[in-house]
N, C-alpha and C. Protein backbone atom coordinates (compact mmCIF):
# COMPACT_ATOMS: atom_id res chain seq x y z
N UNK A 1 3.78 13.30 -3.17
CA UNK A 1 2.64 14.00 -2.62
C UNK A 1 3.08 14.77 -1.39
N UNK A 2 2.93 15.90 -1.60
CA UNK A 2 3.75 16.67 -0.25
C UNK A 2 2.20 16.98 0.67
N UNK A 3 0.88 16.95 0.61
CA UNK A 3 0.31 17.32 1.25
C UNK A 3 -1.10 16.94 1.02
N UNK A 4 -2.33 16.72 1.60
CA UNK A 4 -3.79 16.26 0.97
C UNK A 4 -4.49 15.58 2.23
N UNK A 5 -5.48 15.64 2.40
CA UNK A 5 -5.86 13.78 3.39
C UNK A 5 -5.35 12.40 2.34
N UNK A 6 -4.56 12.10 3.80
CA UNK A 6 -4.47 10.52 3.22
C UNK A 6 -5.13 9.73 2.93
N UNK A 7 -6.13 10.33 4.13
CA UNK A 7 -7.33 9.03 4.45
C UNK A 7 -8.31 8.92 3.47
N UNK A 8 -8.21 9.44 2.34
CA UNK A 8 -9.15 9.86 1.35
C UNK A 8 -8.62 8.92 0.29
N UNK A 9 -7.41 9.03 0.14
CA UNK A 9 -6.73 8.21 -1.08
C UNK A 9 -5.72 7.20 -0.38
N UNK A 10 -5.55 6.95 0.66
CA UNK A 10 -4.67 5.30 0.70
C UNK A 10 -5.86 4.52 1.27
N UNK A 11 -5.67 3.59 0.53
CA UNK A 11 -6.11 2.77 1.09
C UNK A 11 -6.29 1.62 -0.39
N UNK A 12 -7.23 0.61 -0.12
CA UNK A 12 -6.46 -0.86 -0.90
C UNK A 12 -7.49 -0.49 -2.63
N UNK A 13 -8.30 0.09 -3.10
CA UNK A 13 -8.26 0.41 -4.62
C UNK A 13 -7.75 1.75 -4.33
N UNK A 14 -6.45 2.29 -4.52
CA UNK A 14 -6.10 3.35 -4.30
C UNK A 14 -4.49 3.47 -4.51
N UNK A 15 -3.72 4.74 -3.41
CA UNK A 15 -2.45 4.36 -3.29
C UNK A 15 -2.45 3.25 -1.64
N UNK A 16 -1.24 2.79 -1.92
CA UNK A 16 -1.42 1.76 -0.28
C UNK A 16 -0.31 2.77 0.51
N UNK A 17 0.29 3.48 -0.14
CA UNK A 17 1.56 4.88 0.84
C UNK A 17 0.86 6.13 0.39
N UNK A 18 1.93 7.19 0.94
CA UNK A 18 2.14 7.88 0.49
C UNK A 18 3.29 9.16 1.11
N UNK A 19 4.18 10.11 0.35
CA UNK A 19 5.46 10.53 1.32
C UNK A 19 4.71 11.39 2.18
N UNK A 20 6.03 11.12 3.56
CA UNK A 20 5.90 11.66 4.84
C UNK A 20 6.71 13.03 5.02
N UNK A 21 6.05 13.93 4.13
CA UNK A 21 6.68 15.25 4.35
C UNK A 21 6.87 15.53 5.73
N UNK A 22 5.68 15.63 6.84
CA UNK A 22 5.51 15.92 7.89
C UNK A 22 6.70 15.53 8.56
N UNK A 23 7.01 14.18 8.70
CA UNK A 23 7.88 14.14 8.93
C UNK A 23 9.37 14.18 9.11
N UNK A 24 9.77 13.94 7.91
CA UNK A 24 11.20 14.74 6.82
C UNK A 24 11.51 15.92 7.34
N UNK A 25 10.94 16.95 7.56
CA UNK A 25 10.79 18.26 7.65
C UNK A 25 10.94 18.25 9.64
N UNK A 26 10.37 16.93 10.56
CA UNK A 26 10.78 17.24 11.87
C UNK A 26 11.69 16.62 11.94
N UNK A 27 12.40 15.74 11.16
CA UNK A 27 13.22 14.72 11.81
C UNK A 27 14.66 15.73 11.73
N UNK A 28 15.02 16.10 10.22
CA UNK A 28 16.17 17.03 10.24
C UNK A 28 16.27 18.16 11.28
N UNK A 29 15.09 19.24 11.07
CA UNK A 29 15.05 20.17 12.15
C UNK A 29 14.88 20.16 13.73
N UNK A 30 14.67 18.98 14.16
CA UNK A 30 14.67 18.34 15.31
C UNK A 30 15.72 18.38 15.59
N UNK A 31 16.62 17.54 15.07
CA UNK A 31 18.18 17.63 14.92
C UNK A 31 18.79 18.90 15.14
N UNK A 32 18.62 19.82 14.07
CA UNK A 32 19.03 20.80 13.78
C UNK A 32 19.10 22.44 14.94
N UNK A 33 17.74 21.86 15.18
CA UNK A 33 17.31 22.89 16.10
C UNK A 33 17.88 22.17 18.15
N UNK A 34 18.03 20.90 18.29
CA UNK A 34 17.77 19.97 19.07
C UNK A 34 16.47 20.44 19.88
N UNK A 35 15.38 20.41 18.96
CA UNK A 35 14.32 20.41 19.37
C UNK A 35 13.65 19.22 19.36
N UNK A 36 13.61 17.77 19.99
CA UNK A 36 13.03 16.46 19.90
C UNK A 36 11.24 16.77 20.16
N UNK A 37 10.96 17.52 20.60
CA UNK A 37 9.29 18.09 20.39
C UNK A 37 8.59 18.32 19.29
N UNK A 38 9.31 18.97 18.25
CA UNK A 38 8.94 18.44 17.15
C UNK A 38 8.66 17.93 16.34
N UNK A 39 9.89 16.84 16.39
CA UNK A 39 9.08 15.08 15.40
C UNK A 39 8.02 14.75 16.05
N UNK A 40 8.32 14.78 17.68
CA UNK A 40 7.04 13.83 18.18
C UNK A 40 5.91 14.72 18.26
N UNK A 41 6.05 16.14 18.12
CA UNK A 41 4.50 16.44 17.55
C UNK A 41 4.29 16.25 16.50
N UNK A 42 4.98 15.74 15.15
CA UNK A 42 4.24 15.27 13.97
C UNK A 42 4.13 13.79 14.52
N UNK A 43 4.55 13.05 14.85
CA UNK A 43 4.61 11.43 15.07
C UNK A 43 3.22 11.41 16.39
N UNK A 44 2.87 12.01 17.21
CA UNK A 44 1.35 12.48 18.10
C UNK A 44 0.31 12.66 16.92
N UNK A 45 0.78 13.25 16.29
CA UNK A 45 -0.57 13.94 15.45
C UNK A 45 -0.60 13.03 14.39
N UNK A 46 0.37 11.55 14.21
CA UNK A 46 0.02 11.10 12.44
C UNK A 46 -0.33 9.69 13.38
N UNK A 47 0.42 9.22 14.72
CA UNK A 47 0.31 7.78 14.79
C UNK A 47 -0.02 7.86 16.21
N UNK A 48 0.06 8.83 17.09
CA UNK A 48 -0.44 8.74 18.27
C UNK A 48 -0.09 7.84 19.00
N UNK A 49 -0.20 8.04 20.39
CA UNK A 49 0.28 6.57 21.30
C UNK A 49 -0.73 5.35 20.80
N UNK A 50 -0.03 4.35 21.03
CA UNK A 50 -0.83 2.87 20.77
C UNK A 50 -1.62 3.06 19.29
N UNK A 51 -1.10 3.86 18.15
CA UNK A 51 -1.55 3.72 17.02
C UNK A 51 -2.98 4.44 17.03
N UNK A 52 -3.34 5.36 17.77
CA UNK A 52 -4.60 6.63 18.18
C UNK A 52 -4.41 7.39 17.32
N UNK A 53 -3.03 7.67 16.05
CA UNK A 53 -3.32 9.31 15.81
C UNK A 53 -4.26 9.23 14.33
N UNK A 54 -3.94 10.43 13.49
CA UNK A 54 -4.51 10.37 12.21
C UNK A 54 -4.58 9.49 11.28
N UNK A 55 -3.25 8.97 11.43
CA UNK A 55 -2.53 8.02 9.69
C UNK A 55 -2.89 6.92 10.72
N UNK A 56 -3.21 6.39 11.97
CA UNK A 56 -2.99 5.04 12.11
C UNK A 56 -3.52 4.35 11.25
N UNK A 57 -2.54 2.44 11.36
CA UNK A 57 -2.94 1.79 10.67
C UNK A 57 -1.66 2.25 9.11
N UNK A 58 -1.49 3.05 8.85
CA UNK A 58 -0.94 3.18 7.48
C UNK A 58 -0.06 3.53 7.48
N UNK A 59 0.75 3.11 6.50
CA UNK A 59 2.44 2.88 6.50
C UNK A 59 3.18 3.97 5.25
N UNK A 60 3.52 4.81 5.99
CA UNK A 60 3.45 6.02 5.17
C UNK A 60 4.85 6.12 4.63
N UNK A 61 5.57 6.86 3.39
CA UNK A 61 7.13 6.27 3.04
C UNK A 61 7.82 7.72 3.82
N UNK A 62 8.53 6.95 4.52
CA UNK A 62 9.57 7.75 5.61
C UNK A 62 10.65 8.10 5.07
N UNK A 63 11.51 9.28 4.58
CA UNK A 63 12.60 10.08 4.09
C UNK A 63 13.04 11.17 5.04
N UNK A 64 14.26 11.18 4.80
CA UNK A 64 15.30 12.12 4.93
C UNK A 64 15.68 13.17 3.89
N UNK A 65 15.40 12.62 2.73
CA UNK A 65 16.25 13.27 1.75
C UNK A 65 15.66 12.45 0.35
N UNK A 66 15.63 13.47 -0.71
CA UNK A 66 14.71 13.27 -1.90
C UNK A 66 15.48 13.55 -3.33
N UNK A 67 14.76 13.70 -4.24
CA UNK A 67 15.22 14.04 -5.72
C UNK A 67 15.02 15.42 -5.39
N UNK A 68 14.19 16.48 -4.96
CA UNK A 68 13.57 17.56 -4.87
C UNK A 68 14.15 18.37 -3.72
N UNK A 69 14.71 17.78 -2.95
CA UNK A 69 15.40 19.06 -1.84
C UNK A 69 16.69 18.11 -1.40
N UNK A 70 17.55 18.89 -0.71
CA UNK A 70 19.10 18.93 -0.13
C UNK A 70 18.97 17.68 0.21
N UNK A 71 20.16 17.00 0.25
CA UNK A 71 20.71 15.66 1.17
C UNK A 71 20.98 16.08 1.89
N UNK A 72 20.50 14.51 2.95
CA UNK A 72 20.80 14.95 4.52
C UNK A 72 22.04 15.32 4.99
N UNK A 73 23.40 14.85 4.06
CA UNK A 73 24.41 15.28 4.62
C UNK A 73 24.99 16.53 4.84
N UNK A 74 24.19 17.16 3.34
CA UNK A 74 23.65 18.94 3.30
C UNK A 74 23.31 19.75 4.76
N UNK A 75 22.17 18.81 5.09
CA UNK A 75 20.94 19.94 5.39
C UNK A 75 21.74 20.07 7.11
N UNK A 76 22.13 18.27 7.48
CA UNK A 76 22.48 18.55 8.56
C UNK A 76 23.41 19.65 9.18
N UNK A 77 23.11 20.51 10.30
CA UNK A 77 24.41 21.41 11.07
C UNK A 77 25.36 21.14 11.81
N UNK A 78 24.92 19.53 12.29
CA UNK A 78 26.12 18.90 12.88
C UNK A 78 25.92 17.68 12.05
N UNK A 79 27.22 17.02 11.30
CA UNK A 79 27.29 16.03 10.80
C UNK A 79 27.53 14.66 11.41
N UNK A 80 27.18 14.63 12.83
CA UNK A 80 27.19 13.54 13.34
C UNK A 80 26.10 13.58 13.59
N UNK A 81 24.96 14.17 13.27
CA UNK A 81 23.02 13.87 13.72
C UNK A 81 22.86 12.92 12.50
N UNK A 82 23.82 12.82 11.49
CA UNK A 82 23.51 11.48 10.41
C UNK A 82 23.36 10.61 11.15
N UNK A 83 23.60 9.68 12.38
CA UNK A 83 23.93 8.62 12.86
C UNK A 83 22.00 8.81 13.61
N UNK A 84 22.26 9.34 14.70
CA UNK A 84 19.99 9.42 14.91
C UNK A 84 19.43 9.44 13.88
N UNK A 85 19.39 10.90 13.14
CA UNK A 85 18.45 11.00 11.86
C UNK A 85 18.48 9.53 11.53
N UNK A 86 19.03 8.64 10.73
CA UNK A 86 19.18 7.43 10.43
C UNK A 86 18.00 6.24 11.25
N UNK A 87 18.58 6.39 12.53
CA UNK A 87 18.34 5.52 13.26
C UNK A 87 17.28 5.65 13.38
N UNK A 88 16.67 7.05 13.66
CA UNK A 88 15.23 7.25 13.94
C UNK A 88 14.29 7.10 12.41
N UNK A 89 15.10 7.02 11.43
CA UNK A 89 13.96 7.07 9.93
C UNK A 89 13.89 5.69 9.73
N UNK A 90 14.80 4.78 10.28
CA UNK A 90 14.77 3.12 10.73
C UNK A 90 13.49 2.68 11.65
N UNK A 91 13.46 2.95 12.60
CA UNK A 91 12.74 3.01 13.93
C UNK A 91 11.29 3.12 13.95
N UNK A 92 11.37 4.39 13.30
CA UNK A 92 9.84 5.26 13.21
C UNK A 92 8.85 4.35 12.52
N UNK A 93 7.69 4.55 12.84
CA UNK A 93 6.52 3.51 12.30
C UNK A 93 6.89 4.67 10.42
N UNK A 94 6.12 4.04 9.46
CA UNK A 94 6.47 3.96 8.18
C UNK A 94 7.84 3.27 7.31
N UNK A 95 7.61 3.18 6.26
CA UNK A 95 8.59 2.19 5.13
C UNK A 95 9.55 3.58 5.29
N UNK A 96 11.02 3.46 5.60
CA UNK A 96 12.13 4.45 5.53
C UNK A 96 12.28 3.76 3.92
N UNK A 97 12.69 5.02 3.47
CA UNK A 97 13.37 5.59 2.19
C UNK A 97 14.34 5.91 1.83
N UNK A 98 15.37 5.36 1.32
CA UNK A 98 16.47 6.07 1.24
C UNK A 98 17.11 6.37 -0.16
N UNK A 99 16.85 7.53 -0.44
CA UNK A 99 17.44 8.27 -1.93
C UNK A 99 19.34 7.87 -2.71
N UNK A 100 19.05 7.51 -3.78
CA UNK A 100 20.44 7.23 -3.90
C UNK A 100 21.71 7.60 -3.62
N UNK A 101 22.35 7.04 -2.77
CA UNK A 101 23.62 7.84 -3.10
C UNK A 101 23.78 8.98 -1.03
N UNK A 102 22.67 8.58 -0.57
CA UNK A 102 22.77 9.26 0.32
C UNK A 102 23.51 8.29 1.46
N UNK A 103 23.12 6.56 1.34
CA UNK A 103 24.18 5.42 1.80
C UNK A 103 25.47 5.77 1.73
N UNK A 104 26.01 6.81 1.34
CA UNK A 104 27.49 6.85 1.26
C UNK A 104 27.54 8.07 1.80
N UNK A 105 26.65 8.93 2.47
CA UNK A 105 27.07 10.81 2.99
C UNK A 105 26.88 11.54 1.92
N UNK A 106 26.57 11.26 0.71
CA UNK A 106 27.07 12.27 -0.69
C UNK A 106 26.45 13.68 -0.14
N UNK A 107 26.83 14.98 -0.33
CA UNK A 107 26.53 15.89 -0.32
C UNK A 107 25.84 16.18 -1.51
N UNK A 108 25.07 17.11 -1.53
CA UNK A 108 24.05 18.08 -3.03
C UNK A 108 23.05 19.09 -2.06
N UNK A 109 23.13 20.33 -2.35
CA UNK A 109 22.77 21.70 -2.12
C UNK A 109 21.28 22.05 -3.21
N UNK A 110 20.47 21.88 -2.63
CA UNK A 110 19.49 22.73 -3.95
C UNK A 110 19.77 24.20 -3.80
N UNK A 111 19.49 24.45 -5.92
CA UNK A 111 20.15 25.28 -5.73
C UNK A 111 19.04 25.82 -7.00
N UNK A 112 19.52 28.03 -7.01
CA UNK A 112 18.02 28.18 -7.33
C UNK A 112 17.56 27.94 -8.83
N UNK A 113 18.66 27.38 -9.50
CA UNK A 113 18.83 27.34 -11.28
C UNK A 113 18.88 25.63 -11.32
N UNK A 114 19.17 25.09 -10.86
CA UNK A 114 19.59 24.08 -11.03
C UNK A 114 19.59 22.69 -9.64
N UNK A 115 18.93 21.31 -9.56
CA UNK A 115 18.83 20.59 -8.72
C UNK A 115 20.00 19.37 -9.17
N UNK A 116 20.90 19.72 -10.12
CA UNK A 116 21.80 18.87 -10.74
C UNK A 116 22.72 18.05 -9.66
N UNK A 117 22.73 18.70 -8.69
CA UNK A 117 23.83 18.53 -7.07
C UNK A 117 23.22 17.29 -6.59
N UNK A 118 21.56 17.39 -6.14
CA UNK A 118 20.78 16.50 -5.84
C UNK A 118 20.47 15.16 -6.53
N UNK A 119 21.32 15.10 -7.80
CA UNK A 119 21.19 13.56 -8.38
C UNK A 119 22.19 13.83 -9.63
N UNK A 120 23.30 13.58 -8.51
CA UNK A 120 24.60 13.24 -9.43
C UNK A 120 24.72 11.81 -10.36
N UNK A 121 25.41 11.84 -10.94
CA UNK A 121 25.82 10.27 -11.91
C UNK A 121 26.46 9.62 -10.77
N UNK A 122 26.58 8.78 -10.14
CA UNK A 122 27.50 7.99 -9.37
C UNK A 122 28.16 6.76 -10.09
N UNK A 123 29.25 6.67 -10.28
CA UNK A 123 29.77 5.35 -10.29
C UNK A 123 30.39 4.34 -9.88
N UNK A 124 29.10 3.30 -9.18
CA UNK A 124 29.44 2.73 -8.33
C UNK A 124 30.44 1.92 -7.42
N UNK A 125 31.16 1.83 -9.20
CA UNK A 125 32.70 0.50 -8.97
C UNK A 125 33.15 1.80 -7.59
N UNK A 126 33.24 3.10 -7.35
CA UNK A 126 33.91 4.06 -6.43
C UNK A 126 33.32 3.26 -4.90
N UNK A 127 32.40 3.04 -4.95
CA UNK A 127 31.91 2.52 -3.62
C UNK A 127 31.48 1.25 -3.22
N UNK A 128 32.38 0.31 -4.08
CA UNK A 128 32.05 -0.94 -4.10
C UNK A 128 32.56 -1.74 -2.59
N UNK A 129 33.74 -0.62 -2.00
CA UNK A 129 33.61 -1.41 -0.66
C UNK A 129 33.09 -0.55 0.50
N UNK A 130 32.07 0.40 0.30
CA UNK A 130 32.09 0.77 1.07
C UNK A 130 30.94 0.16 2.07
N UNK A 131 30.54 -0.73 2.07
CA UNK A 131 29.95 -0.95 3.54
C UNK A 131 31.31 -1.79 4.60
N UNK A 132 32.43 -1.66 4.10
CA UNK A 132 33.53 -2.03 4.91
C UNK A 132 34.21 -0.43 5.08
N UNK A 133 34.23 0.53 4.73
CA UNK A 133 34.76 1.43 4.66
C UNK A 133 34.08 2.97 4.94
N UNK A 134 32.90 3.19 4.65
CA UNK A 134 31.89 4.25 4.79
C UNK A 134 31.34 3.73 6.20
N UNK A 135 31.32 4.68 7.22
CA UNK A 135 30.54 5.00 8.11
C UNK A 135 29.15 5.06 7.75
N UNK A 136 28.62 5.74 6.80
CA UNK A 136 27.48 5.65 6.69
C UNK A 136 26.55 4.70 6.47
N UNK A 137 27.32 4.01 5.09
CA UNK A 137 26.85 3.02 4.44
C UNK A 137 26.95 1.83 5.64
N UNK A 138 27.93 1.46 6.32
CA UNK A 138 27.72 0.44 7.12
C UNK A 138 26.51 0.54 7.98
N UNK A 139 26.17 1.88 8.30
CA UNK A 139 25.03 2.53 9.44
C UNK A 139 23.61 2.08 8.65
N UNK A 140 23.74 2.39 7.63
CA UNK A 140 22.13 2.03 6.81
C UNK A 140 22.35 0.87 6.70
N UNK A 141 23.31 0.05 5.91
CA UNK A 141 23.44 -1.69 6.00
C UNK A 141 22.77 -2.07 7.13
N UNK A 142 23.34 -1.93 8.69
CA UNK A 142 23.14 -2.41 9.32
C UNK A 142 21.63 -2.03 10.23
N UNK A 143 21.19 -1.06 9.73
CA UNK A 143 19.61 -0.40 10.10
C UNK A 143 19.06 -0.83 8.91
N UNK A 144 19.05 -1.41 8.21
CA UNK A 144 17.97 -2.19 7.01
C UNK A 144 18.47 -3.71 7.50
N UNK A 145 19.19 -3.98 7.93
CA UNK A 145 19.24 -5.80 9.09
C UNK A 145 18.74 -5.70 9.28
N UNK A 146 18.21 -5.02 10.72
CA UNK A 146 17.94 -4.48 12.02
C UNK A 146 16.24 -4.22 11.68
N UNK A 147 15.97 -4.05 10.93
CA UNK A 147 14.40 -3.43 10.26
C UNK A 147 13.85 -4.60 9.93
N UNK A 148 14.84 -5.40 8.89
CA UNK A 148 13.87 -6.42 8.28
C UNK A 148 13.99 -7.70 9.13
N UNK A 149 14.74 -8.03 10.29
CA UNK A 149 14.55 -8.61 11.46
C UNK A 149 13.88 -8.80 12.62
N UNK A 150 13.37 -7.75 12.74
CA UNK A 150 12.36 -7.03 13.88
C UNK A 150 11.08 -6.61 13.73
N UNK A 151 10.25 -7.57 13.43
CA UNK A 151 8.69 -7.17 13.31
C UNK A 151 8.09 -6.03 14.12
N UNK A 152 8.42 -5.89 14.85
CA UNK A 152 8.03 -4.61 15.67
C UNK A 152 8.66 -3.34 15.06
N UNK A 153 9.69 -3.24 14.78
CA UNK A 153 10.11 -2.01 13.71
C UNK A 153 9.33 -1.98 12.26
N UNK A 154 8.40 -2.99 12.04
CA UNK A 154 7.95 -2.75 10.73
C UNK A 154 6.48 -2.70 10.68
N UNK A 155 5.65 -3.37 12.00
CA UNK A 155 4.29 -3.25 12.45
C UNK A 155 3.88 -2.91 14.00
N UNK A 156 5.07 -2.64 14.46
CA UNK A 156 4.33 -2.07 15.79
C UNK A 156 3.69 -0.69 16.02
N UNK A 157 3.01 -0.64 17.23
CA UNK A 157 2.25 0.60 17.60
C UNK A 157 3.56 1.52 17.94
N UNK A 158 3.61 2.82 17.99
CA UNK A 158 4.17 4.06 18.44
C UNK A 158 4.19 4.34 20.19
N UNK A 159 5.18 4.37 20.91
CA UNK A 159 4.75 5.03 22.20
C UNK A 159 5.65 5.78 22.62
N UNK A 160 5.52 7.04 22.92
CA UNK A 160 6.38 8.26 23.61
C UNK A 160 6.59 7.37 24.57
N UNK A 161 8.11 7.81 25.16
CA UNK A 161 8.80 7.03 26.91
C UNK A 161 8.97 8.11 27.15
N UNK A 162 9.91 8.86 26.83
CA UNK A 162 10.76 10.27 27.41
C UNK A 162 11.03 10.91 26.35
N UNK A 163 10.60 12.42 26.69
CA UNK A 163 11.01 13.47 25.43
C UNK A 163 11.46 14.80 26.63
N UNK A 164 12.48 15.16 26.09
CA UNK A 164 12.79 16.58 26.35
C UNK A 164 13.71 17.10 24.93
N UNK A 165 14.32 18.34 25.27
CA UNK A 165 14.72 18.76 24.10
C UNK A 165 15.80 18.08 23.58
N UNK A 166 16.58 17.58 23.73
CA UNK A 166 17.78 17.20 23.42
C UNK A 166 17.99 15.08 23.24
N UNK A 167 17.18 15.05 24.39
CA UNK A 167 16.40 13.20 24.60
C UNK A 167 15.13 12.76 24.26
N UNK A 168 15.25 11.89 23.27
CA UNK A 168 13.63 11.08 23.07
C UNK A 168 13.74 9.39 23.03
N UNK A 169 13.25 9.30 23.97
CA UNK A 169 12.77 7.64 23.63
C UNK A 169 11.52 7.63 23.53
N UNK A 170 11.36 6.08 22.76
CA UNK A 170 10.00 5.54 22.43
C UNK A 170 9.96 4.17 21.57
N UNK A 171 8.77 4.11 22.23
CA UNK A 171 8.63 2.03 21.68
C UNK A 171 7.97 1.58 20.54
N UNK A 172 8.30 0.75 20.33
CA UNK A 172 7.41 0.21 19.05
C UNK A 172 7.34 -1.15 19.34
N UNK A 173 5.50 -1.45 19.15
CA UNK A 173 5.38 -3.03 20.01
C UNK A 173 4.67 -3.68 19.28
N UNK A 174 4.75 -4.96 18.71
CA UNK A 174 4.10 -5.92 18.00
C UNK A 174 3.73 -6.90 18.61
N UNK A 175 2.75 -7.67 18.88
CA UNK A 175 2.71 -9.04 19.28
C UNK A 175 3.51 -9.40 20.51
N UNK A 176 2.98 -8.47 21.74
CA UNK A 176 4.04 -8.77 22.68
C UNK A 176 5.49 -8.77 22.68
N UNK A 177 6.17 -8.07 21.68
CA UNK A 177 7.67 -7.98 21.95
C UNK A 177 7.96 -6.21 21.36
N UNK A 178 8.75 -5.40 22.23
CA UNK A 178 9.07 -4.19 21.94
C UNK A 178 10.71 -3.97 21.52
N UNK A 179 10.75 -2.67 20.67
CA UNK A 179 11.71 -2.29 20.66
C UNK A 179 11.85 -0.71 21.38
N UNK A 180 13.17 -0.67 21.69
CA UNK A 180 13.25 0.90 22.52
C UNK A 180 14.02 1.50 21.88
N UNK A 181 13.99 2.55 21.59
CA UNK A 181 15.06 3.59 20.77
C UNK A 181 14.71 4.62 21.26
């Protein structure tokens, strides 16, 4: 679903998600642009401080990268914004998503005949060690720990600390205990 009110259709006889274009679309170009004003004007406008914005309350599926457009290792202009992008699609209030094959960096280009790039055959025995060996893959390993350890990364409220263009922090707080990123 790239676009609609949510608030119309999630909810419990319904869908209980639904994808976070809005976001996908600031998190890379944020990066890209090092414009950090951007995510957090979609992340103001969907979850607001202390869980105030539109979507509060609902746990929307958080991506980088899809069946339907470029991998992040693509899209990015500097290939070390894999390491934030990541961290922050970990972090961010919603369920992060992660498309096959993107745990390892794979590159794929959409392209205008053909999305064949975007969901290659992989075979896996090739990357069987790589969470000892891939940078990446160890980076998502260890940000899906890190997620399913930390109740506050998976139900806390949203709070801007510091944003300028290039720096953003912000908290996420459950039950009296925060995380800072």
């Amino acid at each position: 679903m790239i676009h609609g009110n949510y608030r119309e259709i999630i909810n419990d006889d319904m869908l209980h998600s639904a994808t976070n274009y809005e976001c996908f679309k600031g998190l890379y170009s944020s990066f890209n642009s090092m414009n950090m004003f951007e995510i957090n004007h979609s992340l103001m406008r969907q979850f607001g401080q202390d869980g105030q914005g539109l979507y509060r309350g609902m746990k929307l599926l958080s991506f980088v990268d899809n069946h339907d457009v470029e991998r992040i290792y693509t899209k990015l202009s500097n290939k070390a914004h894999f390491v934030p992008v990541h961290v922050m699609l970990y972090t961010l209030p919603g369920i992060p998503s992660l498309y096959y094959g993107s745990e390892f960096g794979i590159e794929g280009r959409k392209e205008r005949t053909s999305d064949d790039s975007l969901r290659p055959a992989l075979n896996y025995e090739d990357y069987k060690d790589a969470v000892d060996t891939n940078p990446c893959t160890k980076l998502v390993a260890a940000l899906g720990k890190l997620r399913q350890n930390t109740p506050a990364l998976c139900y806390g409220d949203y709070k801007e600390l510091l944003l300028q263009n290039t720096h953003f922090a912000y908290a996420r707080t459950f039950e009296g205990k925060s995380v800072i990123t």
